[in-house]
Protein backbone atom coordinates (compact mmCIF):
# COMPACT_ATOMS: atom_id res chain seq x y z
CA UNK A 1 -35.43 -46.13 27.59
CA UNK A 2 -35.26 -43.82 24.44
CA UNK A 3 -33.57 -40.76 23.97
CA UNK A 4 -36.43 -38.55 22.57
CA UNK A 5 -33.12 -35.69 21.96
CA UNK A 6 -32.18 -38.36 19.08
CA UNK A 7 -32.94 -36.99 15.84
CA UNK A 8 -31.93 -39.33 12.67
CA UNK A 9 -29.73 -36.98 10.36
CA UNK A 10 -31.81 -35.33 7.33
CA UNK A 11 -31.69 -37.32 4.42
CA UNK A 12 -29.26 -35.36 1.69
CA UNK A 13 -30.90 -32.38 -0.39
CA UNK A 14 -31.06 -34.29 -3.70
CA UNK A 15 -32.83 -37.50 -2.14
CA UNK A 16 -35.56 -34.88 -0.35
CA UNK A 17 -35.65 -33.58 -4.18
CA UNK A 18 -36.06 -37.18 -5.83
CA UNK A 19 -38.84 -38.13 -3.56
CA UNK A 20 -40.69 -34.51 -3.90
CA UNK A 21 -40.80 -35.46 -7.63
CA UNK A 22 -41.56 -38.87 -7.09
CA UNK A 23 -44.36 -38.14 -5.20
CA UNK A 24 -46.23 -35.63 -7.68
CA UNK A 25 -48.67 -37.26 -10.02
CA UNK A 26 -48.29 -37.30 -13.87
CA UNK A 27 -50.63 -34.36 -14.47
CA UNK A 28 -49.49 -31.91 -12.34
CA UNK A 29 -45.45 -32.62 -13.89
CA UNK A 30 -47.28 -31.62 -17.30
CA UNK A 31 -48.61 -28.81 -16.49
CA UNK A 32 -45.48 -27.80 -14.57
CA UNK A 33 -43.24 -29.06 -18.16
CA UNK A 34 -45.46 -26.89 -20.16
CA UNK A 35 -45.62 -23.18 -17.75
CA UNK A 36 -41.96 -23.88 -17.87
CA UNK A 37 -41.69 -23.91 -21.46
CA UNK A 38 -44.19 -20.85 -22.26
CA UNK A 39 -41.65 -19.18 -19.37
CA UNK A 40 -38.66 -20.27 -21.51
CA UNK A 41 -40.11 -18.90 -24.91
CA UNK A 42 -41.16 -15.52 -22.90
CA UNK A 43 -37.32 -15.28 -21.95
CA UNK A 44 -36.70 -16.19 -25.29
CA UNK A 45 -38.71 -13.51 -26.87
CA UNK A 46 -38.14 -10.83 -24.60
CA UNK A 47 -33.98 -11.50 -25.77
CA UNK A 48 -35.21 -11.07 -29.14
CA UNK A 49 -37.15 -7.71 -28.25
CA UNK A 50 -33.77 -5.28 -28.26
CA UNK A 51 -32.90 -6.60 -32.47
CA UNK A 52 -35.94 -6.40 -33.76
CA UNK A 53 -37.08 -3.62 -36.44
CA UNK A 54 -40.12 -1.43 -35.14
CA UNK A 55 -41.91 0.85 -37.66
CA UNK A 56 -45.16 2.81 -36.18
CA UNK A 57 -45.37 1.11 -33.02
CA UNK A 58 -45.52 -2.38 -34.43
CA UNK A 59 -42.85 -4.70 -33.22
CA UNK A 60 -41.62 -7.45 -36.58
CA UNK A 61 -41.79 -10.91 -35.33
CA UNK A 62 -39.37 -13.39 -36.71
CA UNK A 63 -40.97 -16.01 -38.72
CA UNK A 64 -38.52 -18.80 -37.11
CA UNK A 65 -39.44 -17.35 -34.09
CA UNK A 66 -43.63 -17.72 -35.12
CA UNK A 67 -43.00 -21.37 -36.22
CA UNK A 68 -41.16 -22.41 -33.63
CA UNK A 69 -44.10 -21.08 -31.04
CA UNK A 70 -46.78 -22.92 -33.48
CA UNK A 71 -44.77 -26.02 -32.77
CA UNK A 72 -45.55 -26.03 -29.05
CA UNK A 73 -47.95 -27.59 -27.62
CA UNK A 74 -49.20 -24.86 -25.17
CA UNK A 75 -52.91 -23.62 -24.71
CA UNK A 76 -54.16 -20.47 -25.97
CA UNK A 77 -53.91 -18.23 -23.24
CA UNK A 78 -50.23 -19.47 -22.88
CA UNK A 79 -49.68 -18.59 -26.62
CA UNK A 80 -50.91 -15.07 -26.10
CA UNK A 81 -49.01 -14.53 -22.62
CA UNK A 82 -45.42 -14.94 -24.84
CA UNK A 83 -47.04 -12.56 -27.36
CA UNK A 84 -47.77 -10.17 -24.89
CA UNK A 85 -44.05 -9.61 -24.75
CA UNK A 86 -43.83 -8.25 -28.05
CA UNK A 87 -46.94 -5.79 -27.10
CA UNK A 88 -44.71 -4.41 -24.15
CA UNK A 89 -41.95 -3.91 -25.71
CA UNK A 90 -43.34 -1.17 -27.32
């Protein structure tokens, strides 16, 4: 006879983790890779925000900053979502 009040132990957090990621497909992990960089550069620009000179209502981007979001290989609309930031922080 079986005890149906047996439960087997959870399995630890990071192996629930491993096979989570193991079991997403390649496509969705790239899209998730690239919202998390466009969040990253957001952060990144909205650190930038406070140093930067303003003259008229226009906020100066830094060029490193420009080349280095050129570099990435986001899609438009993520390109313009981390500009955005510089339009708020008017």
């Amino acid at each position: 006879m079986r005890n149906k009040g047996f439960n087997p132990p959870d399995a630890h957090k990071e192996v629930k983790r491993l096979r989570f990621l193991r079991s997403i497909d390649e496509r969705t992990q790239i899209s998730f890779v690239k919202v998390a960089r466009t969040e990253l550069l957001k952060a990144e620009a909205r650190a930038l925000l406070p140093s930067l000179p303003k003259e008229e209502g226009y906020t100066f981007i830094p060029n490193a900053f420009l080349e280095k979001l050129l570099k990435e290989d986001i899609s438009v609309s993520q390109f313009n979502d981390v500009l955005k930031v510089f339009r708020q922080g008017r």
